[in-house]
PDB file of N, CA and C in Angstrom:
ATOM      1  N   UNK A   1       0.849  -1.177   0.000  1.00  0.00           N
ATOM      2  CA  UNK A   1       0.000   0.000   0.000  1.00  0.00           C
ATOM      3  C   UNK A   1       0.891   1.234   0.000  1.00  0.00           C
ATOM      4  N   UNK A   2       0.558   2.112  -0.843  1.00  0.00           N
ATOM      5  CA  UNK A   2       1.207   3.355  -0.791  1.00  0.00           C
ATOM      6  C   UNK A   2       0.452   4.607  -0.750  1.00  0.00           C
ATOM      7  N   UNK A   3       0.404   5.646   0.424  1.00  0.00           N
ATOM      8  CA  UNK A   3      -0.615   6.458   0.068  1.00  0.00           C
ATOM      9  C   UNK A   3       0.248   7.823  -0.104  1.00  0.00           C
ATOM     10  N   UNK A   4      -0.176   8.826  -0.754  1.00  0.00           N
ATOM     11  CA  UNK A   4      -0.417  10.000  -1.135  1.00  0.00           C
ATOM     12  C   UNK A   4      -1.092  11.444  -0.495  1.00  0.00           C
ATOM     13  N   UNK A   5      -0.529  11.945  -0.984  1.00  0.00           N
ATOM     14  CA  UNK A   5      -1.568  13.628  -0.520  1.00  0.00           C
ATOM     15  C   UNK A   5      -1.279  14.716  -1.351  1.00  0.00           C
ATOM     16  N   UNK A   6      -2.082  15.114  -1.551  1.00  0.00           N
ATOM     17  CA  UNK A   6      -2.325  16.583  -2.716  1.00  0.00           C
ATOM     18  C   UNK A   6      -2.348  17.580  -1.124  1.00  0.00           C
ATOM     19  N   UNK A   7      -1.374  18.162  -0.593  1.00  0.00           N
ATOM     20  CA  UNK A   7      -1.824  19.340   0.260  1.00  0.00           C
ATOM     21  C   UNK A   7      -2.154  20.467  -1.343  1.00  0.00           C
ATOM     22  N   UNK A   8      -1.997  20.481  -1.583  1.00  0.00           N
ATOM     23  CA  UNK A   8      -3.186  21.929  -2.414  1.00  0.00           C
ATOM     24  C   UNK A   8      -4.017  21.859  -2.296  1.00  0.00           C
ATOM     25  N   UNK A   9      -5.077  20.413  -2.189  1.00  0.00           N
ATOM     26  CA  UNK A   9      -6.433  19.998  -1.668  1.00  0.00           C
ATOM     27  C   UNK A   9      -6.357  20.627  -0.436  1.00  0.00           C
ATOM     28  N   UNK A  10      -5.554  20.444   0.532  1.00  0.00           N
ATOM     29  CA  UNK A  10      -6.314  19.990   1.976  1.00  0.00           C
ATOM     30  C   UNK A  10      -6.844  21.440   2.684  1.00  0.00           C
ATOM     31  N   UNK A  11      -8.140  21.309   2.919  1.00  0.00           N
ATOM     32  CA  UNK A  11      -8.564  22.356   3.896  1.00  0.00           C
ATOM     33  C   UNK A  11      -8.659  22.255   5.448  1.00  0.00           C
ATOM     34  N   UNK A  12      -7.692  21.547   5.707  1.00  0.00           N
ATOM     35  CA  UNK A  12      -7.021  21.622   7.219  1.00  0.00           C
ATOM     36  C   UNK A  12      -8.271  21.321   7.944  1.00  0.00           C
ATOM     37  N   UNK A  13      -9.332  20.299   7.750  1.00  0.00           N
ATOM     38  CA  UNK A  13     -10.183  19.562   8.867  1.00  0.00           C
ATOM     39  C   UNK A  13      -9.818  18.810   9.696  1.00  0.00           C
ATOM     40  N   UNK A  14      -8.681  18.138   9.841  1.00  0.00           N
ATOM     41  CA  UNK A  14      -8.307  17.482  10.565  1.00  0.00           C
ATOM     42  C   UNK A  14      -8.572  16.004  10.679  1.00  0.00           C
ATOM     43  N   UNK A  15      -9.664  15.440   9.727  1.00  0.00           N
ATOM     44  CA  UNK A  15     -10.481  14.144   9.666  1.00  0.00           C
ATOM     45  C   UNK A  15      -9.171  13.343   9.905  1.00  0.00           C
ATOM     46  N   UNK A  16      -8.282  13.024   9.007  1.00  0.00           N
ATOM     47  CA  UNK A  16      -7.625  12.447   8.986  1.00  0.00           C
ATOM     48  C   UNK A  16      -6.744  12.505   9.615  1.00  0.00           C
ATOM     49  N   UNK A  17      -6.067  13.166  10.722  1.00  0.00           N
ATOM     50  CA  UNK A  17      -5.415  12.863  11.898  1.00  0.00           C
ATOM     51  C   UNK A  17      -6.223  12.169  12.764  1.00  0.00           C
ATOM     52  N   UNK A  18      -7.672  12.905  12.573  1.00  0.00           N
ATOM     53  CA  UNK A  18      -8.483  12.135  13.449  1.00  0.00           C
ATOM     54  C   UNK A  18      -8.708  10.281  13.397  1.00  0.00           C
ATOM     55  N   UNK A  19      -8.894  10.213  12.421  1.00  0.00           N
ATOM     56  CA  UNK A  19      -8.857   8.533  12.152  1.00  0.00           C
ATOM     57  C   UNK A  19      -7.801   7.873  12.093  1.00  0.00           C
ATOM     58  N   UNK A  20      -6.229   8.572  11.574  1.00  0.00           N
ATOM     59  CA  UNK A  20      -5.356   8.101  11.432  1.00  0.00           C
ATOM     60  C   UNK A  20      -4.128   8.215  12.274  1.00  0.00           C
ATOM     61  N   UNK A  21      -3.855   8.866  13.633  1.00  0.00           N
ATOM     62  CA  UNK A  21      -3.232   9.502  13.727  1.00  0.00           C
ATOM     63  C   UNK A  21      -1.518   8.903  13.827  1.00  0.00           C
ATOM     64  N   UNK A  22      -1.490   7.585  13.599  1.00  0.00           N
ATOM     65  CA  UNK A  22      -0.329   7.373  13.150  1.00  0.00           C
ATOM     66  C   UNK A  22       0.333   7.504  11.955  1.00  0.00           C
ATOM     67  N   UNK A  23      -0.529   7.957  10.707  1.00  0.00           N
ATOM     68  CA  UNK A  23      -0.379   8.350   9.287  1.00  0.00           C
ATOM     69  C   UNK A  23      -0.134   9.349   9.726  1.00  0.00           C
ATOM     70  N   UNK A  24      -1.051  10.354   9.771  1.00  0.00           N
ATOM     71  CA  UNK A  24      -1.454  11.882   9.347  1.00  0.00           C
ATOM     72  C   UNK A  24      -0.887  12.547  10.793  1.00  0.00           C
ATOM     73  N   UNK A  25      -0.282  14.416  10.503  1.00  0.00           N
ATOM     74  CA  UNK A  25      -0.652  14.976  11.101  1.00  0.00           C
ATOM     75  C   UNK A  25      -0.899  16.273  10.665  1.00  0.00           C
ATOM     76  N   UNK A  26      -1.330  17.264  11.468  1.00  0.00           N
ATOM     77  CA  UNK A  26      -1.059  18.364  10.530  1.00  0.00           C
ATOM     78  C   UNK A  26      -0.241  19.547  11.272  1.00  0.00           C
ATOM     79  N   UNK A  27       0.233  20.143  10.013  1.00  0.00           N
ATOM     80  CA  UNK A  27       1.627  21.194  10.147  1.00  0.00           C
ATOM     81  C   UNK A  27       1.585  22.553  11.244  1.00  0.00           C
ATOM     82  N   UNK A  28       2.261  23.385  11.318  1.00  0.00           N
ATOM     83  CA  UNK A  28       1.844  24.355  11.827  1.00  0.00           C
ATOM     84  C   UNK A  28       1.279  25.553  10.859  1.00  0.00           C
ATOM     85  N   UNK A  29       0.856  25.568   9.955  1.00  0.00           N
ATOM     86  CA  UNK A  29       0.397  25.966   8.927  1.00  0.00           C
ATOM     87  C   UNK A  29      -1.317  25.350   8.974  1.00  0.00           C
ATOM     88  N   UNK A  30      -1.508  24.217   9.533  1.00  0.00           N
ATOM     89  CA  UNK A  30      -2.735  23.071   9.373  1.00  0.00           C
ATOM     90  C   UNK A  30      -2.897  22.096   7.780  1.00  0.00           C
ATOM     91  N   UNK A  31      -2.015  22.392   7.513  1.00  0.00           N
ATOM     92  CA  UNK A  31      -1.951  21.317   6.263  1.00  0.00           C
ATOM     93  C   UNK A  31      -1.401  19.754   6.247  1.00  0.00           C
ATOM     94  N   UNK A  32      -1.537  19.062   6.175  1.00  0.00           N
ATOM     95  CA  UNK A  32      -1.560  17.555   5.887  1.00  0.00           C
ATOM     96  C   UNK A  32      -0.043  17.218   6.188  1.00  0.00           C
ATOM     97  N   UNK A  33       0.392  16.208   6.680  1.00  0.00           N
ATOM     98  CA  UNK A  33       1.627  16.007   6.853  1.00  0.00           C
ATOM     99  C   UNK A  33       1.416  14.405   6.600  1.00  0.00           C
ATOM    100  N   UNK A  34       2.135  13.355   5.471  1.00  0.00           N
ATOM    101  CA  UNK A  34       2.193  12.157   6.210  1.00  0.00           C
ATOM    102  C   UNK A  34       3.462  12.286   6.633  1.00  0.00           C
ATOM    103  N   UNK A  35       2.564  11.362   7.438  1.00  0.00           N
ATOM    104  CA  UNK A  35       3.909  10.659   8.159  1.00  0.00           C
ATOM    105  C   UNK A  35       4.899   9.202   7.939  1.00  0.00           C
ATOM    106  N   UNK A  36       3.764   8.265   7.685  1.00  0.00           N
ATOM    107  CA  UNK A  36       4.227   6.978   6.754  1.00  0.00           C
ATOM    108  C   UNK A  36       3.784   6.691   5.421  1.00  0.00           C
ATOM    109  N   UNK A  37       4.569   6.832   4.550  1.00  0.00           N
ATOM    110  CA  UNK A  37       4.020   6.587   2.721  1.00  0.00           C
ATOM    111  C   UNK A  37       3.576   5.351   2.660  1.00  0.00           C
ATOM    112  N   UNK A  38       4.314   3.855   3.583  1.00  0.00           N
ATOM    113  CA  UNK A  38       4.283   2.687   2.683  1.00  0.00           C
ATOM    114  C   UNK A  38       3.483   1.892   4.351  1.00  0.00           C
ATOM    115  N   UNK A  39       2.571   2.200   4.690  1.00  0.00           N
ATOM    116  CA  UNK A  39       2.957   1.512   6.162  1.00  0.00           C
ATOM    117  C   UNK A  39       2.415  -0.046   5.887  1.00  0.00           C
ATOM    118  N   UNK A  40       2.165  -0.754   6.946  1.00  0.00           N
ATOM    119  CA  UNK A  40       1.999  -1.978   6.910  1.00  0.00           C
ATOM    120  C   UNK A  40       0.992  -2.481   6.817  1.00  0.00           C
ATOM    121  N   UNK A  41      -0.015  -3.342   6.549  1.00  0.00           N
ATOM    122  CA  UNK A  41      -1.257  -3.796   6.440  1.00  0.00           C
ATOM    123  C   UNK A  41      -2.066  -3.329   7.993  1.00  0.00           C
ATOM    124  N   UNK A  42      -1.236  -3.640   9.022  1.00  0.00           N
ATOM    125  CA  UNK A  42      -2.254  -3.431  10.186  1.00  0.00           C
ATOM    126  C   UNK A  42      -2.987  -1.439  10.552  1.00  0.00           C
ATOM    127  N   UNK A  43      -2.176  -0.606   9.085  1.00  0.00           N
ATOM    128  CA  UNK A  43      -2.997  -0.164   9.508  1.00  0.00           C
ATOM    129  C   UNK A  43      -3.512   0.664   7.973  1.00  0.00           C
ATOM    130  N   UNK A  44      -4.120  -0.192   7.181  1.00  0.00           N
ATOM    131  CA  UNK A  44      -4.722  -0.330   5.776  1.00  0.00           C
ATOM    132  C   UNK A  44      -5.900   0.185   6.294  1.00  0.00           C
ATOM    133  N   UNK A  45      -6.829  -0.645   6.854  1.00  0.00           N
ATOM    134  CA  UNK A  45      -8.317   0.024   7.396  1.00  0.00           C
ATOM    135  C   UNK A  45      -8.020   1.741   7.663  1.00  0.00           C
ATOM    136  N   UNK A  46      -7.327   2.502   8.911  1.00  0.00           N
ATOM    137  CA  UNK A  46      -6.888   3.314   9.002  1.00  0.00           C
ATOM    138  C   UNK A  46      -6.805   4.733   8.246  1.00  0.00           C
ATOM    139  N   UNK A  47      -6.102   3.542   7.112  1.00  0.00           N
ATOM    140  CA  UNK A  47      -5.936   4.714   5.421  1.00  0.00           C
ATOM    141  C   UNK A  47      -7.060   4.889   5.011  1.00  0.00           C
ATOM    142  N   UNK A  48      -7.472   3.561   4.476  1.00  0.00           N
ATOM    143  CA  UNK A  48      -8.908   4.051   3.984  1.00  0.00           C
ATOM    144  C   UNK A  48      -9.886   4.817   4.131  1.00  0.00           C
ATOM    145  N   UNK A  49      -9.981   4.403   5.585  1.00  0.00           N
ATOM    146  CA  UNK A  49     -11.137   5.517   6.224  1.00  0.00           C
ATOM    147  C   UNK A  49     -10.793   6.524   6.101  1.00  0.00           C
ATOM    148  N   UNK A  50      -9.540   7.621   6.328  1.00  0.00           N
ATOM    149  CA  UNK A  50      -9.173   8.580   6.176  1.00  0.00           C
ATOM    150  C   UNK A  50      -9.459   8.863   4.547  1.00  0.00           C
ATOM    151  N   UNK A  51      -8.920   8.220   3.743  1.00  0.00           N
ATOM    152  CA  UNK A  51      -9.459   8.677   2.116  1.00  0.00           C
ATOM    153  C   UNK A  51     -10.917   8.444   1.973  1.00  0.00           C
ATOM    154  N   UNK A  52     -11.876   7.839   2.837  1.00  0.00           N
ATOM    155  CA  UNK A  52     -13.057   7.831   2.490  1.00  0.00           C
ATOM    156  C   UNK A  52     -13.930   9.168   3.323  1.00  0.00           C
ATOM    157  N   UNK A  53     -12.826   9.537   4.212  1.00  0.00           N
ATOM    158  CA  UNK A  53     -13.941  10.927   5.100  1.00  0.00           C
ATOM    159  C   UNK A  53     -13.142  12.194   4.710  1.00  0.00           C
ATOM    160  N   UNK A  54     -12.017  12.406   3.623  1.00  0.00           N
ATOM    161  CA  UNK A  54     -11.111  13.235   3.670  1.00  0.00           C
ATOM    162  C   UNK A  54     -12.499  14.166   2.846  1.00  0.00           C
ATOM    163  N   UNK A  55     -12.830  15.580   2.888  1.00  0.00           N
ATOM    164  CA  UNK A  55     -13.906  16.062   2.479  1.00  0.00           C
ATOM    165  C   UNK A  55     -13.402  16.490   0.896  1.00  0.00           C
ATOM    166  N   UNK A  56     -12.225  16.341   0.871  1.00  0.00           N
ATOM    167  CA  UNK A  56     -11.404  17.360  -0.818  1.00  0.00           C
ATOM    168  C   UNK A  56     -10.834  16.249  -1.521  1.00  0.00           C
ATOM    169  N   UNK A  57     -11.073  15.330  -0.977  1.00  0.00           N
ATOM    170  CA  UNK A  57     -10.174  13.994  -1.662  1.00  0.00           C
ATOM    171  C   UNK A  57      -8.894  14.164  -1.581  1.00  0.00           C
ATOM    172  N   UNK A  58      -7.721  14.614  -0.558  1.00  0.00           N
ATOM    173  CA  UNK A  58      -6.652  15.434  -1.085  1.00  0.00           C
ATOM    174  C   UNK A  58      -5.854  13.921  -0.724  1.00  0.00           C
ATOM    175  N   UNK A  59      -6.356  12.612   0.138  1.00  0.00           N
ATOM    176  CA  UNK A  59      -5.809  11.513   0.129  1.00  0.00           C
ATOM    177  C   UNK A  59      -6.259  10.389  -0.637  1.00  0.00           C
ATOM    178  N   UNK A  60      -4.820   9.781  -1.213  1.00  0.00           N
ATOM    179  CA  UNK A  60      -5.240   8.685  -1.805  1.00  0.00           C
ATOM    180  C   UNK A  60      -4.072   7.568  -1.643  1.00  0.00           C
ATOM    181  N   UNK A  61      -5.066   6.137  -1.918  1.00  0.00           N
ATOM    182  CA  UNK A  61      -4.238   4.590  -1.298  1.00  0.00           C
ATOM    183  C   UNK A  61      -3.967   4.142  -2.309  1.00  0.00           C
ATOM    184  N   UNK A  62      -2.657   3.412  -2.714  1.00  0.00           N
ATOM    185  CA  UNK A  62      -2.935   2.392  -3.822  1.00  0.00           C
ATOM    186  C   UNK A  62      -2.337   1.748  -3.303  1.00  0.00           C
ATOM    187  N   UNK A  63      -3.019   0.305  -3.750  1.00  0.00           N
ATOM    188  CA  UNK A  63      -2.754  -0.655  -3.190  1.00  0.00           C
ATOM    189  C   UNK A  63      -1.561  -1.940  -4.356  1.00  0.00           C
ATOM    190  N   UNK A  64      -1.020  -2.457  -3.838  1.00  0.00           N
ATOM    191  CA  UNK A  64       0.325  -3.149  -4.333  1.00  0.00           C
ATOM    192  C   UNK A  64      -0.523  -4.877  -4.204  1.00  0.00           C
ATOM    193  N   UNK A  65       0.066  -5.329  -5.431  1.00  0.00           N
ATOM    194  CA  UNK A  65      -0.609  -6.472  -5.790  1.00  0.00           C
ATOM    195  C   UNK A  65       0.262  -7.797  -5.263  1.00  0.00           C
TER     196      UNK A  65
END
């Protein structure tokens, strides 16, 4: 799994620290920070949810076959 972020998207809601907060944090600015690009399956659910509540789409997962 590898995820992504467009900060030009992000309007600093915070969703995704909120669900993720071992991925995500955000800056002192409030913009998107990851923190892990490639992390490990245990926390795949994690990602997702964060790309499924992110409100701008500014995250995205792809997943490795």
């Amino acid at each position: 799994m590898r995820i992504t972020v467009d900060r030009n998207l992000c309007e600093s809601t915070g969703m995704c620290t909120g669900l993720a907060p071992d991925l995500f944090e955000l800056d002192e600015d409030g913009l998107i920070v990851l923190l892990n690009a490639e992390p490990g399956d245990e926390l795949r659910s994690a990602a997702e949810q964060a790309v499924r509540n992110c409100p701008v789409a500014a995250i995205a997962v792809q997943h490795e076959d």
